[in-house]
C-alpha atoms as a PDB file:
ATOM      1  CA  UNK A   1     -34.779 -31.464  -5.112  1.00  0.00           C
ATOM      2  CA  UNK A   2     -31.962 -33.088  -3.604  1.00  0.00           C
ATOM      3  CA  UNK A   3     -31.153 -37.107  -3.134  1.00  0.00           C
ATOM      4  CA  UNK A   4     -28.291 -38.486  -1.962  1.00  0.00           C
ATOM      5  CA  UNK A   5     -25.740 -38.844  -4.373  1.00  0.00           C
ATOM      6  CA  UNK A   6     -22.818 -40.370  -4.417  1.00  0.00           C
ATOM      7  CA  UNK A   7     -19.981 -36.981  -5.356  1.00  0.00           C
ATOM      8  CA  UNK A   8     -16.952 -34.960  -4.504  1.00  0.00           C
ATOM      9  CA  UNK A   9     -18.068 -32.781  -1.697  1.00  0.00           C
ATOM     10  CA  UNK A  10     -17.557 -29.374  -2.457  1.00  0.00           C
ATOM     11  CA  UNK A  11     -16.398 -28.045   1.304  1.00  0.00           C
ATOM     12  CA  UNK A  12     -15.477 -24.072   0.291  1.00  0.00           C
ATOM     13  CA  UNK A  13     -18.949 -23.760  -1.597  1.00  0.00           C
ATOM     14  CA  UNK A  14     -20.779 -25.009   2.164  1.00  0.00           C
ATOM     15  CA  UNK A  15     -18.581 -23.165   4.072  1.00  0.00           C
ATOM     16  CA  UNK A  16     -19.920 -20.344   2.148  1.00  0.00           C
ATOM     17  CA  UNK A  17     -23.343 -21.265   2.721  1.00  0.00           C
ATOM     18  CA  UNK A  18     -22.799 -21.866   5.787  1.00  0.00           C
ATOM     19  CA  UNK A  19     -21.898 -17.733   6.415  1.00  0.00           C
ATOM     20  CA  UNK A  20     -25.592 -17.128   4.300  1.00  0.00           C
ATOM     21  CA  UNK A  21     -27.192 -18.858   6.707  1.00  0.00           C
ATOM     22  CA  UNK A  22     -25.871 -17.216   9.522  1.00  0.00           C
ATOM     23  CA  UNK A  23     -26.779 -13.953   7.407  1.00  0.00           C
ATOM     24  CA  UNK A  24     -30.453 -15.626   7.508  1.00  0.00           C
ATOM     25  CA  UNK A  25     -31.078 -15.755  10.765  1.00  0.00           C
ATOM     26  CA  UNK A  26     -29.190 -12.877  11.737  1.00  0.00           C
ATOM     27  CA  UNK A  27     -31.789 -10.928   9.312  1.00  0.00           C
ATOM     28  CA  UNK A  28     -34.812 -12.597  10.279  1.00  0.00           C
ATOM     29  CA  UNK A  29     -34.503 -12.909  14.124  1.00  0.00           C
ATOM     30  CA  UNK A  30     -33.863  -8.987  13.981  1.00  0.00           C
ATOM     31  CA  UNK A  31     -36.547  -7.806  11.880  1.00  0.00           C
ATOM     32  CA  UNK A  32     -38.349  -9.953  14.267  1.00  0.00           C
ATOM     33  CA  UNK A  33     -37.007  -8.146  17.742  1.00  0.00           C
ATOM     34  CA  UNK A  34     -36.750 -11.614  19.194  1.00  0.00           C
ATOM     35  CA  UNK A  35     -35.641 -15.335  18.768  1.00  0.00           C
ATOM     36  CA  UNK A  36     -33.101 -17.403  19.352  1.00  0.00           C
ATOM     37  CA  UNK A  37     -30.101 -16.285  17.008  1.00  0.00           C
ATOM     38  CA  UNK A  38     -27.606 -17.707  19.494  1.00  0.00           C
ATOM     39  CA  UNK A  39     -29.099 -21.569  19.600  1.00  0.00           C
ATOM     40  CA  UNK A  40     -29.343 -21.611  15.472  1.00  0.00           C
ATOM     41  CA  UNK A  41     -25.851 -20.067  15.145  1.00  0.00           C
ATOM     42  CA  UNK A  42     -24.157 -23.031  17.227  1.00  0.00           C
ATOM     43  CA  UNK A  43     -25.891 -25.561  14.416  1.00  0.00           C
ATOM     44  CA  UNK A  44     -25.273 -24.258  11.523  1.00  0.00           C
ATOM     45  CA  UNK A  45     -22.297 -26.197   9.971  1.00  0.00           C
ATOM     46  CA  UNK A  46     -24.321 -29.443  11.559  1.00  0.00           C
ATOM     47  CA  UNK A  47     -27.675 -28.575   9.112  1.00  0.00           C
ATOM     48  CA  UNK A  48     -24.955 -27.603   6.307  1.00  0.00           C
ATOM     49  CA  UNK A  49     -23.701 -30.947   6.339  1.00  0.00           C
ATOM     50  CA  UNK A  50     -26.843 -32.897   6.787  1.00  0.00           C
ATOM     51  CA  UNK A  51     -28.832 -31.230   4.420  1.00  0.00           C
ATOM     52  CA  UNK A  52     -25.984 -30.005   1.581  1.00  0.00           C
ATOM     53  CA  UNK A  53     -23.314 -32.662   1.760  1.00  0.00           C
ATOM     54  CA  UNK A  54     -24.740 -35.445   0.161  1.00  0.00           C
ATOM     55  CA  UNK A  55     -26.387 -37.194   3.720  1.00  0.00           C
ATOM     56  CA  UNK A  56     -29.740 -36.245   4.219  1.00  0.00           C
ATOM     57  CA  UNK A  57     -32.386 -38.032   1.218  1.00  0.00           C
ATOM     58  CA  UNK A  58     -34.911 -35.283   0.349  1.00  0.00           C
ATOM     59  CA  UNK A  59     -37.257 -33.684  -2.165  1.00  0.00           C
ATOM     60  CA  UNK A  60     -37.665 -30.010  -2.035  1.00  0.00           C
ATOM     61  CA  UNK A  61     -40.425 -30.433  -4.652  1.00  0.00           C
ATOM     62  CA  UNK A  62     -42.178 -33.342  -2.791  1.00  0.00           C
ATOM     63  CA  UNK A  63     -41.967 -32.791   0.385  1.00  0.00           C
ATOM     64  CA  UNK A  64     -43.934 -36.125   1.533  1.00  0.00           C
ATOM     65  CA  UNK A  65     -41.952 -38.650  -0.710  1.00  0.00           C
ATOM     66  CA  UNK A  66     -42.475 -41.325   1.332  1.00  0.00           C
ATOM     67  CA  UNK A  67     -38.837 -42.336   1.250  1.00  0.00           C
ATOM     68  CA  UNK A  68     -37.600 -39.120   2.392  1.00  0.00           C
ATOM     69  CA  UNK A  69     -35.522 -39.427   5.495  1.00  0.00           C
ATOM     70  CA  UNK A  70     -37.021 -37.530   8.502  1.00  0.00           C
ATOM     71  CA  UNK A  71     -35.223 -34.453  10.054  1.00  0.00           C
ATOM     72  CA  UNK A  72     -36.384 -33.718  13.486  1.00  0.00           C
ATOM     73  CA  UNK A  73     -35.159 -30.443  15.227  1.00  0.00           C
ATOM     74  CA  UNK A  74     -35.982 -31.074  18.685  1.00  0.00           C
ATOM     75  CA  UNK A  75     -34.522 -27.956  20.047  1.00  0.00           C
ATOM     76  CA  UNK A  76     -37.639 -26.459  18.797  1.00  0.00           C
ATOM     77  CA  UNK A  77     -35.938 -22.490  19.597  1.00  0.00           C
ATOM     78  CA  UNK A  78     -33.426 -22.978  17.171  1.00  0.00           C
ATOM     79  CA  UNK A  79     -36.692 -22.707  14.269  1.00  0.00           C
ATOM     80  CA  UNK A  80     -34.205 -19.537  12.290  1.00  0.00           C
ATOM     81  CA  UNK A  81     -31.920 -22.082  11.356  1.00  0.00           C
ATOM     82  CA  UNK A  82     -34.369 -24.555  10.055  1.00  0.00           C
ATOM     83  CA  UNK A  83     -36.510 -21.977   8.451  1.00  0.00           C
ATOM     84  CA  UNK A  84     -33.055 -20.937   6.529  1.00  0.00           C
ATOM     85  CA  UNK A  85     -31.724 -23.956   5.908  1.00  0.00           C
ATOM     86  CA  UNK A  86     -35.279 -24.926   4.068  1.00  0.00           C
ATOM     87  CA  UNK A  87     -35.454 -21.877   2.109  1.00  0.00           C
ATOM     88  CA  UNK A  88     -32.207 -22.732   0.970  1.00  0.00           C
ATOM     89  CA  UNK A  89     -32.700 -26.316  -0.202  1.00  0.00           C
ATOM     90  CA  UNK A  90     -35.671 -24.844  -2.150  1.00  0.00           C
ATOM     91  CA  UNK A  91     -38.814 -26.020  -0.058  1.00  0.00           C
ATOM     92  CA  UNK A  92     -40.481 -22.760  -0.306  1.00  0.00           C
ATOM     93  CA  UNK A  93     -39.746 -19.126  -1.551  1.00  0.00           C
ATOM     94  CA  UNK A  94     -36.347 -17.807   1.206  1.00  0.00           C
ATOM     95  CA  UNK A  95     -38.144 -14.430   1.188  1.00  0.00           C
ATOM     96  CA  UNK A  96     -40.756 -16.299   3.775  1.00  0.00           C
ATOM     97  CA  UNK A  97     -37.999 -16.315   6.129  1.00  0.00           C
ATOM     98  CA  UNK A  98     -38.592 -12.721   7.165  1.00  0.00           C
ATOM     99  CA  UNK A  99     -42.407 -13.528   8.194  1.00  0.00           C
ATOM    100  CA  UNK A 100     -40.711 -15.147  11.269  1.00  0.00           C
ATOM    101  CA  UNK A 101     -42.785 -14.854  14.542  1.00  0.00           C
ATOM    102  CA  UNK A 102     -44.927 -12.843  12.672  1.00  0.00           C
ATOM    103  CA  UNK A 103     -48.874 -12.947  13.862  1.00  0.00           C
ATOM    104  CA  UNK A 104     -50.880 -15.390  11.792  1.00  0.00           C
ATOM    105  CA  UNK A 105     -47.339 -16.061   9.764  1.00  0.00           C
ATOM    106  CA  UNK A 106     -46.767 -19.954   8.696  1.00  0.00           C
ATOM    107  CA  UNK A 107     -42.940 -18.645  10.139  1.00  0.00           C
ATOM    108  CA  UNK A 108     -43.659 -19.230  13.660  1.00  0.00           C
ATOM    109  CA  UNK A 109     -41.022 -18.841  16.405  1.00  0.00           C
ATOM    110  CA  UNK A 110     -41.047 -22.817  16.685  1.00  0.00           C
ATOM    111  CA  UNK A 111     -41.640 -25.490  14.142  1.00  0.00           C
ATOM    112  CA  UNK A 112     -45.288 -26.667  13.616  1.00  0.00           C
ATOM    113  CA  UNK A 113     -45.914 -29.331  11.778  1.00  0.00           C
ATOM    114  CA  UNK A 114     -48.112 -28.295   8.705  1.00  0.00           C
ATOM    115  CA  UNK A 115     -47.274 -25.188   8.698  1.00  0.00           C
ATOM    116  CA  UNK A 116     -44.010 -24.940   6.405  1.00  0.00           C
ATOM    117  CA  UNK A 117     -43.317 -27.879   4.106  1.00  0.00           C
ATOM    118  CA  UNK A 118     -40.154 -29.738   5.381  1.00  0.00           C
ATOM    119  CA  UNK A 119     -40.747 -29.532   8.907  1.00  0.00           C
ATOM    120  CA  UNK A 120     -41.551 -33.236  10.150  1.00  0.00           C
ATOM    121  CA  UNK A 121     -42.492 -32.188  13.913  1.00  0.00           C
ATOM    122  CA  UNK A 122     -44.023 -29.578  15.872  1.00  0.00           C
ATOM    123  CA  UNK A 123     -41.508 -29.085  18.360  1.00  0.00           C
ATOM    124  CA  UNK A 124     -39.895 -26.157  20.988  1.00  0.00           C
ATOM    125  CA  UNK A 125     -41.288 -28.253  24.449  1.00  0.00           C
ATOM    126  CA  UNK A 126     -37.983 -29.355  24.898  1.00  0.00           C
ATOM    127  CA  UNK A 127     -36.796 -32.922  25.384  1.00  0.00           C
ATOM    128  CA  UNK A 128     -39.479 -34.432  23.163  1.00  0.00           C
ATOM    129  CA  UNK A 129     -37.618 -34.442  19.869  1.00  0.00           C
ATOM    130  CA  UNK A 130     -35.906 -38.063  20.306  1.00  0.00           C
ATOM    131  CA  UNK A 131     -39.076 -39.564  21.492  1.00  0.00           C
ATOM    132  CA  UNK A 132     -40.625 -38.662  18.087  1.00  0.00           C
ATOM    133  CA  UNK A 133     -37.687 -39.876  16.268  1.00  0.00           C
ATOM    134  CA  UNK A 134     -37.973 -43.262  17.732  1.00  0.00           C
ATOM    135  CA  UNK A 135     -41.783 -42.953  16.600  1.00  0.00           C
ATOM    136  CA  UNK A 136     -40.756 -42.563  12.974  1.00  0.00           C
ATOM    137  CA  UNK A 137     -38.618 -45.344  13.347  1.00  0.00           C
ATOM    138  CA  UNK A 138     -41.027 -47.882  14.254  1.00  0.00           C
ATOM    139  CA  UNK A 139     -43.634 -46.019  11.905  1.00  0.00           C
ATOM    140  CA  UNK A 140     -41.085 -46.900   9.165  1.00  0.00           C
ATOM    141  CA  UNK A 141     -40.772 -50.451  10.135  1.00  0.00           C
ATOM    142  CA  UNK A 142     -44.831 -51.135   9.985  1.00  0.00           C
ATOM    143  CA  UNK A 143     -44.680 -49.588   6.510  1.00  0.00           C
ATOM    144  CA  UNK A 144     -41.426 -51.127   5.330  1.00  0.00           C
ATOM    145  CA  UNK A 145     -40.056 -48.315   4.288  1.00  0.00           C
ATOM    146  CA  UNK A 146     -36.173 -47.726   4.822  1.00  0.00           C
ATOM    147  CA  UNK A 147     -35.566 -44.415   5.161  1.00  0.00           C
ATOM    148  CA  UNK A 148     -33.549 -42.763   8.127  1.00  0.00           C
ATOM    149  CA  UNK A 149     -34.273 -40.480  10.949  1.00  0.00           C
ATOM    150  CA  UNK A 150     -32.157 -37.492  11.851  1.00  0.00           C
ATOM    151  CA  UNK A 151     -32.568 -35.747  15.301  1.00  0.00           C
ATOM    152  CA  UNK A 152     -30.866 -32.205  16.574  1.00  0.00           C
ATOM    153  CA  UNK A 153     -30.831 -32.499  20.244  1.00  0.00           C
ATOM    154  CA  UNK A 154     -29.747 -29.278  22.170  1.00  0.00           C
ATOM    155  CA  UNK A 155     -27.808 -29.788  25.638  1.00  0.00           C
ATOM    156  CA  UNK A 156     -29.781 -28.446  28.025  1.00  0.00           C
ATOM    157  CA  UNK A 157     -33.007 -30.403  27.267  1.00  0.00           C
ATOM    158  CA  UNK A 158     -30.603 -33.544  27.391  1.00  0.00           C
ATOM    159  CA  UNK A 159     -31.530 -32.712  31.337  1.00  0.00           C
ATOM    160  CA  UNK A 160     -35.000 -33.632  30.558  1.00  0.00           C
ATOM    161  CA  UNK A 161     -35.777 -37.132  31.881  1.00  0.00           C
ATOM    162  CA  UNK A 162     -37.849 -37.990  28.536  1.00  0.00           C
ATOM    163  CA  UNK A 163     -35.377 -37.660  26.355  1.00  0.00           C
ATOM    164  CA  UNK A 164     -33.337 -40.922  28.317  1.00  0.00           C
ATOM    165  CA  UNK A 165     -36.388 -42.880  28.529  1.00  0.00           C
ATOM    166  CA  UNK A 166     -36.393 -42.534  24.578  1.00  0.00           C
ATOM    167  CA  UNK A 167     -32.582 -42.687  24.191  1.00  0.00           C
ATOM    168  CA  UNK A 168     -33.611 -46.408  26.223  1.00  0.00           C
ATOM    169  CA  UNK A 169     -36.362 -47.518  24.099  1.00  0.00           C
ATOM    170  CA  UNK A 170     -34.160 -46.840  20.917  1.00  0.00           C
ATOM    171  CA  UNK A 171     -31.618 -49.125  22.018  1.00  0.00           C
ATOM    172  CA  UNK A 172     -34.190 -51.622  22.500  1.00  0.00           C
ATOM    173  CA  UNK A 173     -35.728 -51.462  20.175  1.00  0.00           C
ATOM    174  CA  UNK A 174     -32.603 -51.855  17.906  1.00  0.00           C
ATOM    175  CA  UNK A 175     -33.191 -48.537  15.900  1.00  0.00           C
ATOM    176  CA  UNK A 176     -29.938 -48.372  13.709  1.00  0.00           C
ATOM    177  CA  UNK A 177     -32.054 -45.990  10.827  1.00  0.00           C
ATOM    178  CA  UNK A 178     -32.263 -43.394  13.984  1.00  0.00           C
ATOM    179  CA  UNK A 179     -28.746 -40.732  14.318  1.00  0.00           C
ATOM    180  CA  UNK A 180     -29.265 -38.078  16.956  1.00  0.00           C
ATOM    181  CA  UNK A 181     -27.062 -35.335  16.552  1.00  0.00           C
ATOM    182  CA  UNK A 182     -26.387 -33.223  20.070  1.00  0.00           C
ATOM    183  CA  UNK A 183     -25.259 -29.453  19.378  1.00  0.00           C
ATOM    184  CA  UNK A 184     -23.157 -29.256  22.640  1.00  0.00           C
ATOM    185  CA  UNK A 185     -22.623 -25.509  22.883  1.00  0.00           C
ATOM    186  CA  UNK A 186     -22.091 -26.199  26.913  1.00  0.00           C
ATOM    187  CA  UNK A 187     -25.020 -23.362  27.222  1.00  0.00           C
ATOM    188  CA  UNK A 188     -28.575 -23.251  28.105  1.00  0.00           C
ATOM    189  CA  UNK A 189     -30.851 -20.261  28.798  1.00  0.00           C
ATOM    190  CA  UNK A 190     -29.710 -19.757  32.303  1.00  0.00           C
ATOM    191  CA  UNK A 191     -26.400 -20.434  31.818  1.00  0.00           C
ATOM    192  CA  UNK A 192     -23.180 -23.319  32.005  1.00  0.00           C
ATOM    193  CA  UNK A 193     -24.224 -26.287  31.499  1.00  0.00           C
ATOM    194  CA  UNK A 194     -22.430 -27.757  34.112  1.00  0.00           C
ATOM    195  CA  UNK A 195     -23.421 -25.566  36.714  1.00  0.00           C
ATOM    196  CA  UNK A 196     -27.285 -25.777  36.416  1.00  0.00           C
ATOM    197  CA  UNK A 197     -27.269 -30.141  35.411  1.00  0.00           C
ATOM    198  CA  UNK A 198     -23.857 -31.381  34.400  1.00  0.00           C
ATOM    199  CA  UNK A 199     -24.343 -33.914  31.759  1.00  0.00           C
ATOM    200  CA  UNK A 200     -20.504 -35.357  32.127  1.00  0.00           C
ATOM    201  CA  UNK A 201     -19.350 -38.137  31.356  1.00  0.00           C
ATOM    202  CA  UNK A 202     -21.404 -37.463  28.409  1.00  0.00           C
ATOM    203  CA  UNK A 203     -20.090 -40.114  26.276  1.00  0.00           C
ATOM    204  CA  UNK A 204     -19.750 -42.750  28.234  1.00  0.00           C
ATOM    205  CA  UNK A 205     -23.792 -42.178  29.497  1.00  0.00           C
ATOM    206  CA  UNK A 206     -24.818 -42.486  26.021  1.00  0.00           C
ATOM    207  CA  UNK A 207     -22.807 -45.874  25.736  1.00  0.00           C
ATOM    208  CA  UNK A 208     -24.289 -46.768  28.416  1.00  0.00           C
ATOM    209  CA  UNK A 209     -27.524 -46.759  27.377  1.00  0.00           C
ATOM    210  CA  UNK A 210     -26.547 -48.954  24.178  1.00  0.00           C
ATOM    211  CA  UNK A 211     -25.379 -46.025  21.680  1.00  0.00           C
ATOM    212  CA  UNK A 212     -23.057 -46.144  19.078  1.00  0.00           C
ATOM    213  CA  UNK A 213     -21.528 -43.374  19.918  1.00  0.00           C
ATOM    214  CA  UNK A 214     -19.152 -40.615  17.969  1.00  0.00           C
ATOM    215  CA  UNK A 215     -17.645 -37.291  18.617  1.00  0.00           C
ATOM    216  CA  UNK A 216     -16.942 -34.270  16.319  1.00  0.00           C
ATOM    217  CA  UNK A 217     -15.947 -30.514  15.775  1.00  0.00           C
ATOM    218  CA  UNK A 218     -19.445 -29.480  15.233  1.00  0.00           C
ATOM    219  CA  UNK A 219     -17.891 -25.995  13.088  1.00  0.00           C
ATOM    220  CA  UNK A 220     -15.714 -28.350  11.031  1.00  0.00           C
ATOM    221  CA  UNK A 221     -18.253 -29.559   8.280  1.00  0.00           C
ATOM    222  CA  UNK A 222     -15.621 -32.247   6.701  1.00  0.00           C
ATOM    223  CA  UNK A 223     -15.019 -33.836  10.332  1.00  0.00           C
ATOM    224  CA  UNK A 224     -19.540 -34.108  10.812  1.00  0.00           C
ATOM    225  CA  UNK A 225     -19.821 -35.185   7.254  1.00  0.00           C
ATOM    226  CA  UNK A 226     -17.499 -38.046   8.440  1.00  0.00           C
ATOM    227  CA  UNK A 227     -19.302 -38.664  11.590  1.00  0.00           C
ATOM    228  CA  UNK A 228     -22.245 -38.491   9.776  1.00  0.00           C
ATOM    229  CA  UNK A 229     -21.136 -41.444   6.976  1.00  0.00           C
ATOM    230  CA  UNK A 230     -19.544 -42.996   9.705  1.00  0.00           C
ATOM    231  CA  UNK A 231     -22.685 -43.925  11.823  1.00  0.00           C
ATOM    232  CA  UNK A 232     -24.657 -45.085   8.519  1.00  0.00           C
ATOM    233  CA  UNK A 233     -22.591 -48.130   8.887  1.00  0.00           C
ATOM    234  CA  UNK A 234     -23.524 -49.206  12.388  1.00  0.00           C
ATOM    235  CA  UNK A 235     -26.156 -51.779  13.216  1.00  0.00           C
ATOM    236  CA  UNK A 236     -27.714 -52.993  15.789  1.00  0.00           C
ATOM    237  CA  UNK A 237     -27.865 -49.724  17.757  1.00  0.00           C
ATOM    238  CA  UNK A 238     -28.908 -45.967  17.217  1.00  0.00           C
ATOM    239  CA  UNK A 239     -26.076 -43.957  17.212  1.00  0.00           C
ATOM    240  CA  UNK A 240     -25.158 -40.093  18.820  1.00  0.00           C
ATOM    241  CA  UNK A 241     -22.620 -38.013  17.589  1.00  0.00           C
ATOM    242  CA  UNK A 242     -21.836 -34.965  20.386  1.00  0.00           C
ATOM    243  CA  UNK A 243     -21.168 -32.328  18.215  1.00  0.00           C
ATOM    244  CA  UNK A 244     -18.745 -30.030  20.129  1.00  0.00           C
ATOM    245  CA  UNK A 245     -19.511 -26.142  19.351  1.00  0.00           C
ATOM    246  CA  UNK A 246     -19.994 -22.689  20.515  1.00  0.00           C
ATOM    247  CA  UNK A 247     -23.228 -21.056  21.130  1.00  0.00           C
ATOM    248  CA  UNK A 248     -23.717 -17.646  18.904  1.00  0.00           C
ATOM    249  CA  UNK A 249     -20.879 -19.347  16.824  1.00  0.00           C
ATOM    250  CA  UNK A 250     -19.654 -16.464  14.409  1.00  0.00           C
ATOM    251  CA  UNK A 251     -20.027 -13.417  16.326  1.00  0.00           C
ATOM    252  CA  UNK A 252     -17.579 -12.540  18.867  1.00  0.00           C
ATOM    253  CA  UNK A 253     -19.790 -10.347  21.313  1.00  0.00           C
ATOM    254  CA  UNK A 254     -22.868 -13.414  21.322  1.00  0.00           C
ATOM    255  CA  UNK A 255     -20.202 -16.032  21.706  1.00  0.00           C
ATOM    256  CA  UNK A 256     -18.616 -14.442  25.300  1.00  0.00           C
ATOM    257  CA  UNK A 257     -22.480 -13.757  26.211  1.00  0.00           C
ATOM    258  CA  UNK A 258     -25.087 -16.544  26.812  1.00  0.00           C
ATOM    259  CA  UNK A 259     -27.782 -13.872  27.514  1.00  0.00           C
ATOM    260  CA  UNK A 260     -28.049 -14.027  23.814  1.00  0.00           C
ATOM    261  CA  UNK A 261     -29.903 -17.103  24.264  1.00  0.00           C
ATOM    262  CA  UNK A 262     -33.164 -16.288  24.019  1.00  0.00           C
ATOM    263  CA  UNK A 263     -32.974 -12.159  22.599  1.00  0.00           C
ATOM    264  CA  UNK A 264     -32.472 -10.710  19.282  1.00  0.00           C
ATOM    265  CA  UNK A 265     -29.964  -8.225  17.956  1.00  0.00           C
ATOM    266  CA  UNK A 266     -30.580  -4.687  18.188  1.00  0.00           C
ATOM    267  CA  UNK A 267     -29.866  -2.713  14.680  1.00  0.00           C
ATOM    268  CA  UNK A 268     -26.862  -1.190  15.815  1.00  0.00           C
ATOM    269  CA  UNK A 269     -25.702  -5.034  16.918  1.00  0.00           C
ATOM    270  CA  UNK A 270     -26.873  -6.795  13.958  1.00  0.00           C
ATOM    271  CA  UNK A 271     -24.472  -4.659  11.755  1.00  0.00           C
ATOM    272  CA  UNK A 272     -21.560  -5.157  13.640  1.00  0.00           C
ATOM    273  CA  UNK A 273     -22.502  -9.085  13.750  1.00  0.00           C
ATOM    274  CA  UNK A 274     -22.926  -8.858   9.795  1.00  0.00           C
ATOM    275  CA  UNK A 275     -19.493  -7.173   9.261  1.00  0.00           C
ATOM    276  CA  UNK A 276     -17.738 -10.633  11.325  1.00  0.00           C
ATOM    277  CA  UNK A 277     -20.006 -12.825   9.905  1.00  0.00           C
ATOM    278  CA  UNK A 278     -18.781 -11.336   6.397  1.00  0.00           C
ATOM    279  CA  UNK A 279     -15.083 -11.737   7.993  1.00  0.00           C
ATOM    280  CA  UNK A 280     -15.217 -15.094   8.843  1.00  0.00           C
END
């Protein structure tokens, strides 16, 4: 069970959880053969934050409290991380983890909503995440309720036409409960970013399209827990914060290699990635 709570942050106890998780997915996505350990890596200290560090309003033991604020991960691929970063705030038993992608496993290889207590969307079409988001927002509004809306938005489906006809509604619709959080590992599945749709000016788009807008070290949990206090405080607009990272974040060999994208370790791999992740 976990509200939020107004405490001294304890940074070197989420950094540590922070390398467990990336021990998570790094177990489940290769007793799976496949997945995206790359995507979930990049997010990690983002989720750590949110969910650990005193932001995110949630209760493990009731997971439909009405006045729970909504997490949506949009980039549906990156399901490890979530899966992990569930277990961990206690929403179901963290062996289930290893059931990923499993046939007729709750675990599936993208969220589904109803499947796994916690998960607020069924997502993994990419560029639909914000859209929803926007929908809880208004949802909230016709039930006066007050809680916030939380969106991870990956870079590559930030090409996706849908996801600027929500980031448009949002700011017309005035939705200041709604924070979208973009994990801008500069990587999609085919490669740069900027060679296959540049997104730059980046920033100054978002403004553009009436966003509060903030930028962060997306490995540096103190600097996103900022960010992340930082944009309650804003109204009148939704707000983005670009969280700058590294895709496969933690392992040196995924890092140099965006191939990792969509594959899973091999055994002999997955120990060597274990050993740095222990390192770091």
């Amino acid at each position: 069970m976990k509200e939020k709570i107004d405490t001294v942050i304890d940074i070197p106890a989420l950094k540590d959880l922070a390398r467990e998780l990336r021990l998570d997915i790094l177990e489940s996505t290769t007793r799976a053969g496949s997945g995206h350990p790359s995507s979930s890596w990049s997010a990690v200290e983002i989720l750590t934050a949110l969910y650990f560090g005193g932001i995110l309003r949630y209760r493990s033991d009731e997971p439909l409290w009405p006045e729970r604020d909504r997490f949506i991960m949009s980039k549906g691929h990156a399901a490890p991380l979530l899966y992990a970063v569930l277990a961990r705030a206690g929403y179901f038993p963290h062996e289930m983890i290893m059931q990923l992608r499993e046939v007729n496993s709750p675990v599936q290889g993208h969220p589904i909503l109803g499947k796994m207590p916690g998960v607020e969307a069924t997502t993994g079409s990419l560029g639909q995440g914000l859209s929803l988001g926007v929908g809880h927002i208004l949802g909230s509004r016709l039930n006066h309720r007050q809680y916030r809306v939380y969106v991870l938005l990956g870079d590559g489906e930030c090409e996706a036409g849908q996801i600027w006809e929500s980031a448009m509604s949002a700011a017309h619709f005035k939705c200041d409960q709604l924070t979208a959080i973009l994990d801008y590992n500069k990587f999609q599945e085919t490669g740069p970013i900027s060679r296959e749709m540049g997104l730059e000016p980046l920033a100054e788009k978002w403004r553009s399209f009436g966003w509060h807008v903030e930028e962060a070290d997306g490995h540096s949990i103190p600097d996103i827990l900022e960010k992340l206090q930082a944009v309650q405080k804003v109204q009148g607009k939704p707000q983005i914060i670009i969280a700058n990272t590294i895709k496969g974040k933690g392992v040196s060999f995924v890092e140099s290699d965006f191939t990792f994208h969509g594959r899973a370790l091999t055994p002999e791999q997955a120990k060597k990635a274990r050993e740095e992740i222990l390192c770091n």
